[in-house]
N, C-alpha and C. Protein backbone atom coordinates (compact mmCIF):
# COMPACT_ATOMS: atom_id res chain seq x y z
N UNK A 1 129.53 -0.19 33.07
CA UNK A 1 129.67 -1.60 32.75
C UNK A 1 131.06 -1.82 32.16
N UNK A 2 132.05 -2.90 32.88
CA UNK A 2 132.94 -3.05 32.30
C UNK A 2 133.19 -3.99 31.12
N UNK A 3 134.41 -4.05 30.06
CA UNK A 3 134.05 -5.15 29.27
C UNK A 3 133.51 -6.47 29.44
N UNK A 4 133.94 -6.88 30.77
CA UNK A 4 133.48 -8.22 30.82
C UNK A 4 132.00 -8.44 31.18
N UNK A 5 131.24 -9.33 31.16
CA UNK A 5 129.39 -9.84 31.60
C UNK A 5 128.95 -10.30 30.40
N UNK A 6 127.81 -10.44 30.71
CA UNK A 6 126.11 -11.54 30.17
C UNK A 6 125.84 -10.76 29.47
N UNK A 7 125.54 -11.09 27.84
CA UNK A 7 124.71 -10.78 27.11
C UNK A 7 123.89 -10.75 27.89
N UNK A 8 122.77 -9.45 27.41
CA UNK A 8 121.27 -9.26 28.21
C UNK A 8 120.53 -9.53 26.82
N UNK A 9 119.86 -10.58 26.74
CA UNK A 9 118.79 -10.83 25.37
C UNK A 9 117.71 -9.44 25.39
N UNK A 10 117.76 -8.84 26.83
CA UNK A 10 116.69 -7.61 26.68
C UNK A 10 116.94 -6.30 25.79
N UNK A 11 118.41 -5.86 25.30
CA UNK A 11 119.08 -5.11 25.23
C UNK A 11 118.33 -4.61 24.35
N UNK A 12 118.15 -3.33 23.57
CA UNK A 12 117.48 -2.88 22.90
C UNK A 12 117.65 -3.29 21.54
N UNK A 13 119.10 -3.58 20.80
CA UNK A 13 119.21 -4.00 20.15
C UNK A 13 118.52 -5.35 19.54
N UNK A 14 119.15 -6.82 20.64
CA UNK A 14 118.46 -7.43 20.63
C UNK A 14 116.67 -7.54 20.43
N UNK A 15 116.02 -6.40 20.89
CA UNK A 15 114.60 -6.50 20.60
C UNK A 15 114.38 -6.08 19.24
N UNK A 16 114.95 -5.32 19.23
CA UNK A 16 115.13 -4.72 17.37
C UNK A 16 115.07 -5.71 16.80
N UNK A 17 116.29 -6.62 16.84
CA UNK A 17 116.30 -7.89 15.95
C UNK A 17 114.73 -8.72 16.32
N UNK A 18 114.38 -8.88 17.34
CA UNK A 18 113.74 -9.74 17.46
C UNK A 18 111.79 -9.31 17.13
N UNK A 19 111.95 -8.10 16.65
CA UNK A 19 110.62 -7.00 16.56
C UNK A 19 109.87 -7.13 17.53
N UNK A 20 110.42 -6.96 18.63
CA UNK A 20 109.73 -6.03 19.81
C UNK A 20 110.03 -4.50 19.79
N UNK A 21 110.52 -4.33 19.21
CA UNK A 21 111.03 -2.30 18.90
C UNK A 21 111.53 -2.33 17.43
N UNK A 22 110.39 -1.32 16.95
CA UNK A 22 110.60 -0.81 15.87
C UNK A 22 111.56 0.45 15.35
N UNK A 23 112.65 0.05 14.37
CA UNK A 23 113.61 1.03 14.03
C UNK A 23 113.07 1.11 12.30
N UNK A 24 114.12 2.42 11.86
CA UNK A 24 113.96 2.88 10.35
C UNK A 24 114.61 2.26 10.01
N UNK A 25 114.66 1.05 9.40
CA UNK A 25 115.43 0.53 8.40
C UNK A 25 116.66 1.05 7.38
N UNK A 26 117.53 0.71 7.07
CA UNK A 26 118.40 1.61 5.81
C UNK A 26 118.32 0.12 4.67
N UNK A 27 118.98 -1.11 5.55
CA UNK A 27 119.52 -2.24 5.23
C UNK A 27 119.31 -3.18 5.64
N UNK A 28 119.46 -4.63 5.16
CA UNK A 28 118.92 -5.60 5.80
C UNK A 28 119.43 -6.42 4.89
N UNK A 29 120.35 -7.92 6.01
CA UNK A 29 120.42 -8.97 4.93
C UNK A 29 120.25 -10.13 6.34
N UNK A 30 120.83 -11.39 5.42
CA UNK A 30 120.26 -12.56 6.60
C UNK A 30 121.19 -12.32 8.08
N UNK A 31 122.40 -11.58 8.05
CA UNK A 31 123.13 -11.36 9.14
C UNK A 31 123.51 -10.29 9.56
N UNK A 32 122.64 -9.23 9.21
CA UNK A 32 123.13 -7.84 9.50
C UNK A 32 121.56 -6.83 9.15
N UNK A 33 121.94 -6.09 10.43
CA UNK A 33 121.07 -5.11 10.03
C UNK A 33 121.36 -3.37 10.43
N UNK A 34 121.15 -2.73 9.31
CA UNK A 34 121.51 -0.61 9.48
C UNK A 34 120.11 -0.52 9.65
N UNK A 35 120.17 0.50 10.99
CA UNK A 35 119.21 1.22 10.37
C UNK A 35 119.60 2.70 11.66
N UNK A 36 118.48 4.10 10.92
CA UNK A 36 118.84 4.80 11.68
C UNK A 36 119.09 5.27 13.00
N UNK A 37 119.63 6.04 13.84
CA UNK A 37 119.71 6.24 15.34
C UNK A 37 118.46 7.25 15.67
N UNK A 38 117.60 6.73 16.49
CA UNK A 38 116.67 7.56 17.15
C UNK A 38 117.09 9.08 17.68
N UNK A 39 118.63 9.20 18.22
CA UNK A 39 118.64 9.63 18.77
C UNK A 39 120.22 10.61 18.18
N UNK A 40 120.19 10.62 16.33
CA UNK A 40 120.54 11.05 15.95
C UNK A 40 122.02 12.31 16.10
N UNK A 41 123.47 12.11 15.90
CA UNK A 41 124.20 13.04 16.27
C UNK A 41 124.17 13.79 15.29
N UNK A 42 123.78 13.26 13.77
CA UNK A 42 124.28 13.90 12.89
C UNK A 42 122.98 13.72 11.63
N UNK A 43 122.96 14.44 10.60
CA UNK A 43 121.82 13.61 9.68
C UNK A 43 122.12 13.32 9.26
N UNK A 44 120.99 11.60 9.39
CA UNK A 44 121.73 10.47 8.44
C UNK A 44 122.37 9.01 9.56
N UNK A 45 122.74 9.70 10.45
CA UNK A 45 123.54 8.54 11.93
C UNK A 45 122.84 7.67 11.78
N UNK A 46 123.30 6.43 11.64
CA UNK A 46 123.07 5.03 11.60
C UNK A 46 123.90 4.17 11.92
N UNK A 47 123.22 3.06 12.40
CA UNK A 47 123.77 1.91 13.20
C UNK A 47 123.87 0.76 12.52
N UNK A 48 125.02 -0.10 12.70
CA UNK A 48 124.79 -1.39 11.93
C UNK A 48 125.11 -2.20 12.96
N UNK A 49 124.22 -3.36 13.36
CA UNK A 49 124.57 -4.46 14.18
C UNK A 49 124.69 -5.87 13.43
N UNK A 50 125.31 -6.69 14.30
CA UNK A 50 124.77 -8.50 13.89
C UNK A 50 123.47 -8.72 14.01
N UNK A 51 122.86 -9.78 13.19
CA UNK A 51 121.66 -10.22 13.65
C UNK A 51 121.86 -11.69 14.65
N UNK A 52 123.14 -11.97 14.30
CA UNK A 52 123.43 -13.62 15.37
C UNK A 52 124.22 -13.52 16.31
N UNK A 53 124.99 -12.72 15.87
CA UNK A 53 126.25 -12.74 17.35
C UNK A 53 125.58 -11.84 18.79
N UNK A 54 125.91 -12.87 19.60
CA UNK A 54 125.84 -12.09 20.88
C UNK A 54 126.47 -11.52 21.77
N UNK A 55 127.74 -10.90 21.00
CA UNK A 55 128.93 -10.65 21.38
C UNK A 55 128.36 -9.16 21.81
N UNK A 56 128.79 -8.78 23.52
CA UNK A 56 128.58 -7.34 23.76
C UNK A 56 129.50 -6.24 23.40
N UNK A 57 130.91 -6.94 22.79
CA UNK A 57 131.75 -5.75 22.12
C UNK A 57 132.12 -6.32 20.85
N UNK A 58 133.50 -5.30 20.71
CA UNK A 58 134.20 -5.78 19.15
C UNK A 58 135.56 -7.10 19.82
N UNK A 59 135.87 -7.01 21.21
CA UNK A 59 136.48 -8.12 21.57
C UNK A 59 136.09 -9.15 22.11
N UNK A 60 134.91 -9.45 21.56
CA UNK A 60 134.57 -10.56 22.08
C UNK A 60 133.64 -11.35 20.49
N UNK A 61 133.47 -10.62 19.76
CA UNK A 61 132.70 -10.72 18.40
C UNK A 61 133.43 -11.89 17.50
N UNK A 62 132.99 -12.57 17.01
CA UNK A 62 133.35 -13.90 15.87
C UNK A 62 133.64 -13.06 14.81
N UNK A 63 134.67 -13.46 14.40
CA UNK A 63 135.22 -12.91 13.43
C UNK A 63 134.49 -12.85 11.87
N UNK A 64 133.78 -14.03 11.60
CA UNK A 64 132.63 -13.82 10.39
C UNK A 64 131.88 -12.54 11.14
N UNK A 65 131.31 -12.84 11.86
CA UNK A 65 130.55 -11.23 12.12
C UNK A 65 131.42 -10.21 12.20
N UNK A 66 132.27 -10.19 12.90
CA UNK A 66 133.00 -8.53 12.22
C UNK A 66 132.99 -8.07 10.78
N UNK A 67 133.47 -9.22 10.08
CA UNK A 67 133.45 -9.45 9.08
C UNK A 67 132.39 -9.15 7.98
N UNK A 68 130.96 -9.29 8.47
CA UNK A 68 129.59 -9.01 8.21
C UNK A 68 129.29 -7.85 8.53
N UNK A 69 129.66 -7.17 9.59
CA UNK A 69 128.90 -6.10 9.88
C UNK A 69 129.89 -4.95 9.12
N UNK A 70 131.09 -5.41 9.15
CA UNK A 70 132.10 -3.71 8.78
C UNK A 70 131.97 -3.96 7.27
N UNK A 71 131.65 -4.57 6.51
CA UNK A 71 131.00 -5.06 5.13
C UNK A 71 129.77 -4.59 4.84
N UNK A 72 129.03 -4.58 5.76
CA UNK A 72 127.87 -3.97 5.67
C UNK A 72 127.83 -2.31 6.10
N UNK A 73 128.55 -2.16 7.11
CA UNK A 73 128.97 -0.64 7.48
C UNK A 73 129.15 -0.05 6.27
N UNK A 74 129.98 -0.31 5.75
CA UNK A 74 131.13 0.51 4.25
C UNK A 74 129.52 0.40 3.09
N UNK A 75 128.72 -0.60 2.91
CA UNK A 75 127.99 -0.84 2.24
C UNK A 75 126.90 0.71 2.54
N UNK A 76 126.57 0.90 3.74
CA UNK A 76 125.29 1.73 4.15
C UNK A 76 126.36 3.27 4.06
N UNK A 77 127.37 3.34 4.32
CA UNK A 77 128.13 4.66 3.95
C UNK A 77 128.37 5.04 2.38
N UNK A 78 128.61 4.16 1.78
CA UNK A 78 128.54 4.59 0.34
C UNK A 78 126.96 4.78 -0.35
N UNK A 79 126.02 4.38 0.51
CA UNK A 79 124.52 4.52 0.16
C UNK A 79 124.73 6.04 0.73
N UNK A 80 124.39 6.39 2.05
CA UNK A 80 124.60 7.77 2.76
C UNK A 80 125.36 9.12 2.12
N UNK A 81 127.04 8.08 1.45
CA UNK A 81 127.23 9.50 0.95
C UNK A 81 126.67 9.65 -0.45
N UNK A 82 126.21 8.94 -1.47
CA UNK A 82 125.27 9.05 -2.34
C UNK A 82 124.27 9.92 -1.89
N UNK A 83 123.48 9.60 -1.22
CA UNK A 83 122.20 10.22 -1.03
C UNK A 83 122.32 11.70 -0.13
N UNK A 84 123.25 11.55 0.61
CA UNK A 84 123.19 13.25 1.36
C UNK A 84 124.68 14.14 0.70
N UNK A 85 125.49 13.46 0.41
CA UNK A 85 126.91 13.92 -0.20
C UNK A 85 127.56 15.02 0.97
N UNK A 86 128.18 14.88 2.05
CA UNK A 86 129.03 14.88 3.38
C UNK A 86 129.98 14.88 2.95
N UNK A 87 130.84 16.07 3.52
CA UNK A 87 132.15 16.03 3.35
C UNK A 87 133.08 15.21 3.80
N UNK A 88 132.31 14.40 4.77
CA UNK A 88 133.21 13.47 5.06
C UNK A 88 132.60 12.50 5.93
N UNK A 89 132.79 10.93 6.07
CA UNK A 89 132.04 10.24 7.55
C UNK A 89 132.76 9.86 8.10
N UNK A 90 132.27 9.56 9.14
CA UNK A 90 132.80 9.09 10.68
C UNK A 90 132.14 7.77 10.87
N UNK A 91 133.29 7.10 11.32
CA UNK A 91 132.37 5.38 11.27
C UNK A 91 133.55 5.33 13.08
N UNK A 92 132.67 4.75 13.70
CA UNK A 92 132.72 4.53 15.13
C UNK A 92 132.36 3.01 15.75
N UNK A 93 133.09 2.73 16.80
CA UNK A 93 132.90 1.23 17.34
C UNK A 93 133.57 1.93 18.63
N UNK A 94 132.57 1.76 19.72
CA UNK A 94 133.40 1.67 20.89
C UNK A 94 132.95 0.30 21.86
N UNK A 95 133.66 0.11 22.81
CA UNK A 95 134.04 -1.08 23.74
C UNK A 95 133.92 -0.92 25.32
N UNK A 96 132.93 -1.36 26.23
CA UNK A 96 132.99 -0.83 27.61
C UNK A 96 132.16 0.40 27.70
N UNK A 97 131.36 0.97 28.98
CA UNK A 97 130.79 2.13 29.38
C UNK A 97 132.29 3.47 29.71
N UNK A 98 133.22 3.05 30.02
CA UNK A 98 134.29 4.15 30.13
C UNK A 98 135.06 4.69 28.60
N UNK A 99 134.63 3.78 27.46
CA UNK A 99 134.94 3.88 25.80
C UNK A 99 133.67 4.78 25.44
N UNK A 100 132.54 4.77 25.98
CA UNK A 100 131.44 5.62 25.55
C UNK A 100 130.31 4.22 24.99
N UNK A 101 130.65 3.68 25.33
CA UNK A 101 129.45 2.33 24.88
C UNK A 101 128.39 2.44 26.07
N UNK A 102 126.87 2.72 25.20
CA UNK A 102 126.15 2.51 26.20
C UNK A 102 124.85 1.33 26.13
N UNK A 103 124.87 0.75 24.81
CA UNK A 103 123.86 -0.48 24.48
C UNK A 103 125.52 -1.35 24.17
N UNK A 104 125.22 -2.77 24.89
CA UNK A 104 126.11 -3.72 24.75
C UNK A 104 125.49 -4.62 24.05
N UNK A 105 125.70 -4.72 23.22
CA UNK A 105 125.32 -5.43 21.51
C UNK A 105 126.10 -4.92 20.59
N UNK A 106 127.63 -5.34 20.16
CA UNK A 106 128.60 -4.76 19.35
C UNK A 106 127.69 -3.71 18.71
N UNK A 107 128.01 -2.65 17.63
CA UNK A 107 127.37 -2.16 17.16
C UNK A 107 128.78 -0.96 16.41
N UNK A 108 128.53 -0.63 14.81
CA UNK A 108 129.39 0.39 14.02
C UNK A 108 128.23 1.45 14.09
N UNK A 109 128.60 2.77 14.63
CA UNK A 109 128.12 4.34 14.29
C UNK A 109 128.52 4.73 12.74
N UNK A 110 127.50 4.85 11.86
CA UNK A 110 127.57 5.87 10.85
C UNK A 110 127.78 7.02 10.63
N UNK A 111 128.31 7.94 11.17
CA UNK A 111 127.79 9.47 10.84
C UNK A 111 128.38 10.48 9.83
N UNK A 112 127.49 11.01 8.68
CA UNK A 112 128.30 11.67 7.91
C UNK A 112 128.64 13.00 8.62
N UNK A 113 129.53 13.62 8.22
CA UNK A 113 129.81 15.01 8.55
C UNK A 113 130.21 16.11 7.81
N UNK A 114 129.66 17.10 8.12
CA UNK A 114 129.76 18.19 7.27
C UNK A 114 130.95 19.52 7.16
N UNK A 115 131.53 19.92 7.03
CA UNK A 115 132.57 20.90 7.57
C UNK A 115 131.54 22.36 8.64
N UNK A 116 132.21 22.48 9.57
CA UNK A 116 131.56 22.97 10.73
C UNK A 116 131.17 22.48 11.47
N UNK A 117 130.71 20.82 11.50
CA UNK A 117 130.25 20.34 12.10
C UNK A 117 131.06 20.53 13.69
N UNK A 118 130.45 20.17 14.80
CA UNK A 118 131.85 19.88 15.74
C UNK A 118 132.23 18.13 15.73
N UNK A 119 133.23 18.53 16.09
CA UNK A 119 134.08 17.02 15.83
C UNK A 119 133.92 16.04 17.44
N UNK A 120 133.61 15.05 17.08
CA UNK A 120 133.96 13.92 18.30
C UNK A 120 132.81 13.27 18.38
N UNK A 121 132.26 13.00 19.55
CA UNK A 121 131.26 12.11 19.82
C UNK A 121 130.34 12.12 21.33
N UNK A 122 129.14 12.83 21.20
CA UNK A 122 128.55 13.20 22.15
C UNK A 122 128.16 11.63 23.31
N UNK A 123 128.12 12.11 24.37
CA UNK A 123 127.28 11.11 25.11
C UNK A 123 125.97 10.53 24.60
N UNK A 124 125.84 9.25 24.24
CA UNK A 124 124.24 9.07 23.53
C UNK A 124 123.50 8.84 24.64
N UNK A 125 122.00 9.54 24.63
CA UNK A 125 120.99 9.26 25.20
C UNK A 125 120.97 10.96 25.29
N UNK A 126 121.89 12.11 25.28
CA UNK A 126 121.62 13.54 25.74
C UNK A 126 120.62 14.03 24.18
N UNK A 127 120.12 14.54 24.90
CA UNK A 127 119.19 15.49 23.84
C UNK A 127 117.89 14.43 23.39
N UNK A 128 117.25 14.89 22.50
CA UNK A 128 116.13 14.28 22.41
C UNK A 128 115.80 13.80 20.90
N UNK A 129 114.59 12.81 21.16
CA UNK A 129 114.46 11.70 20.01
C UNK A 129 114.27 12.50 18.54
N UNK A 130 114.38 11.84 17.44
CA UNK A 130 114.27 12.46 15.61
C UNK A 130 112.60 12.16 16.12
N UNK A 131 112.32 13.36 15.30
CA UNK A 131 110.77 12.45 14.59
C UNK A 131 110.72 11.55 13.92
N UNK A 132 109.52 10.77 13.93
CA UNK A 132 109.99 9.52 13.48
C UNK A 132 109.29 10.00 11.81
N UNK A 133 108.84 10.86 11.65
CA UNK A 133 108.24 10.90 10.25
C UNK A 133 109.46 11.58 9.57
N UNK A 134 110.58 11.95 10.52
CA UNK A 134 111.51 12.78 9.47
C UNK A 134 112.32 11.54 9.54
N UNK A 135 112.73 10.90 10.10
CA UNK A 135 113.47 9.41 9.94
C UNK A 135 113.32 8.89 8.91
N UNK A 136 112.14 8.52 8.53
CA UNK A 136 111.12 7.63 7.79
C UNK A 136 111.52 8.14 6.10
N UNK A 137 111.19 9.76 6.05
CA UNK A 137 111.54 10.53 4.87
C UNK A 137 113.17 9.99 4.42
N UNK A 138 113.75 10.24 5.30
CA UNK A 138 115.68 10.24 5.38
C UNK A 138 115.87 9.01 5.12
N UNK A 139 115.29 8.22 5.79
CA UNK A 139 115.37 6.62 5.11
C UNK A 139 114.91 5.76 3.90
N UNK A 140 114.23 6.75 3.87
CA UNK A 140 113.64 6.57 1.79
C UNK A 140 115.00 7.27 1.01
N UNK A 141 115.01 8.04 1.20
CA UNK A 141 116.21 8.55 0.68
C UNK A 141 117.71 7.57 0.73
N UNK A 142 118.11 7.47 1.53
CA UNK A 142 119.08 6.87 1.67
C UNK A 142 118.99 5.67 1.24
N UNK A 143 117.81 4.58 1.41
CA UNK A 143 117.59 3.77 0.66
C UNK A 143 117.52 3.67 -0.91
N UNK A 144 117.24 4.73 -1.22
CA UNK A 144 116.86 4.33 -2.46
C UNK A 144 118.69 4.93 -2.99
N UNK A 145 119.32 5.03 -2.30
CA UNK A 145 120.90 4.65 -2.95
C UNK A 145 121.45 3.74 -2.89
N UNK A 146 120.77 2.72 -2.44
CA UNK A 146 121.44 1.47 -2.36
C UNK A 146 121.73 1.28 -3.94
């Protein structure tokens, strides 16, 4: 998919917002919502989207919502490194299917990282889903650094 096209209201994201698919929560306010990645690169990987904009990248996004969400990003990373203490995070935004974007619903990657870790950014969808009861645990945690 190139940058340009149609919001899809089906997008997964979008259902998230709309609770047709249930995610782990981290955060939540009237225009933004973190919560963790199913499909985890790192422990702890979390996502922060808009709850209004229907912008499918970061160039096409209203600037109050950038504004909202990378505010809220920095917000759920200083919870994360509280609660797991990472040598370091990785905060990510990509643009287009050839950038590595594969849900088009802007969206910031959380991931803390550890030394050893390997560095970069896997294809998402390879490998397989977190449990959701170890999610659930990790997200109490991290929550309760807010």
């Amino acid at each position: 998919m190139s940058l340009d096209g149609t919001y899809d209201e089906g997008n997964v994201f979008a259902l998230i917002i709309a609770g047709k698919i249930p995610c782990t929560r981290l955060y939540e306010d009237d225009d933004t919502l973190a919560f963790l990645d199913i499909m985890p690169q790192t422990r702890g990987h979390a996502l922060v989207i808009s709850k209004w904009s229907k912008a499918r990248n970061l160039l096409e996004m209203e600037d109050e919502a950038i504004a909202q969400v990378m505010a809220c990003a920095r917000k759920v990373a200083v919870a994360i490194r509280k609660a797991l203490d990472p040598d370091g995070i990785q905060i990510a935004q990509f643009n287009g299917a050839p950038a590595g974007q594969t849900i088009f619903h802007t969206h910031v990657h959380i991931l803390p990282r550890w030394e050893g870790d390997p560095k970069g950014f896997a294809t998402h969808g390879q490998g397989e889903a977190a449990d959701k009861a170890v999610l659930e645990a990790l997200a109490e945690e991290i929550r309760a650094a807010f």
